[in-house]
Every structure is written in C-alpha cells, then in structure tokens.
C-alpha atoms as a PDB file:
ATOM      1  CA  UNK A   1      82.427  93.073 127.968  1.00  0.00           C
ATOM      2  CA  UNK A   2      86.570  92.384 128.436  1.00  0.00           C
ATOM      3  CA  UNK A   3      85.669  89.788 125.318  1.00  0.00           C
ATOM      4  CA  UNK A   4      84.762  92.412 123.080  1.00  0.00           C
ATOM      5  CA  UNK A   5      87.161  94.993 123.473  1.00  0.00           C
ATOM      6  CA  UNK A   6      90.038  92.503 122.643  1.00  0.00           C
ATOM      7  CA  UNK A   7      87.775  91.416 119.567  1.00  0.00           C
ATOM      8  CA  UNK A   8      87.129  95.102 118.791  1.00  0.00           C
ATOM      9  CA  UNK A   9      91.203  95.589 119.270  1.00  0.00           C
ATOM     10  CA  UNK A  10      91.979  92.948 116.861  1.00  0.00           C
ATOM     11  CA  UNK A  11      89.895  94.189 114.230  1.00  0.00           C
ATOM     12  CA  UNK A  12      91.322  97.525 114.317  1.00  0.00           C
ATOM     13  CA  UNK A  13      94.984  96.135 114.468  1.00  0.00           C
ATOM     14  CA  UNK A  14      93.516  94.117 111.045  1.00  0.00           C
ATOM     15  CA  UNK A  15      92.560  97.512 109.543  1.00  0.00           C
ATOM     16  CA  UNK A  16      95.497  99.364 110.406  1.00  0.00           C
ATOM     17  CA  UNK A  17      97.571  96.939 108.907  1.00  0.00           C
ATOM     18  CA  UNK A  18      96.106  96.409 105.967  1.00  0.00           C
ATOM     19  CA  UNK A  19      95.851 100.251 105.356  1.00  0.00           C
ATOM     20  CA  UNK A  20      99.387 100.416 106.243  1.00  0.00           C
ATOM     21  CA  UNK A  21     100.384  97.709 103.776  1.00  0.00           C
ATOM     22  CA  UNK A  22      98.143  99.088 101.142  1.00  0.00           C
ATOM     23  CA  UNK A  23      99.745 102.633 101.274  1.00  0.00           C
ATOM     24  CA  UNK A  24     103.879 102.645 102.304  1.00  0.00           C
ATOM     25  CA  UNK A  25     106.158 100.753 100.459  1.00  0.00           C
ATOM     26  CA  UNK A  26     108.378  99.952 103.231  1.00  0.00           C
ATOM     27  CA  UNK A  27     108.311  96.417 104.138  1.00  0.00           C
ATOM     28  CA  UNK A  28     109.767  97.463 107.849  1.00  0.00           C
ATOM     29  CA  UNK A  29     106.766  99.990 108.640  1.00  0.00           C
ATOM     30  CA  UNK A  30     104.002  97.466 107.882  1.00  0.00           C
ATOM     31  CA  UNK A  31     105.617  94.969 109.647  1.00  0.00           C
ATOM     32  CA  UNK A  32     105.931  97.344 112.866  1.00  0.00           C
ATOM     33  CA  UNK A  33     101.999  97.822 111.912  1.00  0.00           C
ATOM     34  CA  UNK A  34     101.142  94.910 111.557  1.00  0.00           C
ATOM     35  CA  UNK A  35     103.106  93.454 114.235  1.00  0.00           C
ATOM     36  CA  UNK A  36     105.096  91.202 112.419  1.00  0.00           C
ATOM     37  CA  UNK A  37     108.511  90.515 114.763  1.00  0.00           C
ATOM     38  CA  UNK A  38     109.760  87.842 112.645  1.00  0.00           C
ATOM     39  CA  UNK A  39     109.336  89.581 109.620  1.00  0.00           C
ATOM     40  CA  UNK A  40     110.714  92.882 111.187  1.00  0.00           C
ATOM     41  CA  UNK A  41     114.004  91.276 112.337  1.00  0.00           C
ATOM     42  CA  UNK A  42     114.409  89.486 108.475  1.00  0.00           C
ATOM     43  CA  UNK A  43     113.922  92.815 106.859  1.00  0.00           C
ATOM     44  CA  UNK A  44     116.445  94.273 108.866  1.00  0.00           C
ATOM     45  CA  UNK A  45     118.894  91.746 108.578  1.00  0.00           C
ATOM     46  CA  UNK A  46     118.484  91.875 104.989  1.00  0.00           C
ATOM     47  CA  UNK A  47     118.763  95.562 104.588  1.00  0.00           C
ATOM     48  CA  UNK A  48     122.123  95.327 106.995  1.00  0.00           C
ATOM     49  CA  UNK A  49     124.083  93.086 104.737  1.00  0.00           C
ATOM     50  CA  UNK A  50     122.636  94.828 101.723  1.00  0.00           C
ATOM     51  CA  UNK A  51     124.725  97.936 102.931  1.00  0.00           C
ATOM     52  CA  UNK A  52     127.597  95.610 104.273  1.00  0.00           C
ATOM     53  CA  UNK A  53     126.762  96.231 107.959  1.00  0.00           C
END
C-alpha cells in the first residue's frame, strides 16, 4: 500500500514537471516544480550578478 502511494507521488511530481517545463519560460519556476535545488540556487545566482546584485 505505503509502496504505491510514493510510486503514485513520483509519477505525478514527473507530470507536473514536465507540464511545468513545457508551458513557463522561467527556468526558476520549473525548477521549484520540478524540484531541482541545485538548479534553483544556479539560476538565481546567475540572475543576481546579471543585475549586479
């Protein structure tokens, strides 16, 4: 039962992300969706010394 939910869970995270990444063109909210920290913090660090931060 407990295996299946997280399986179910996973495949939903999946979905959301790729319909996320399919329809913004912000590279910060499909990271958030898609739970990508790494590639959150980069994008952030790259848009702060863009704008001289």
């Amino acid at each position: 039962m407990q295996k299946s939910l997280v399986e179910d869970s996973l495949l939903l995270g999946k979905k959301v992300c790729a319909h996320t990444r399919a329809h913004t063109h912000s590279p910060v909210v499909w990271a958030l969706a898609c739970g990508k920290k790494r590639l959150l913090q980069l994008e952030l660090l790259r848009v702060s010394v863009a704008h001289g931060a």
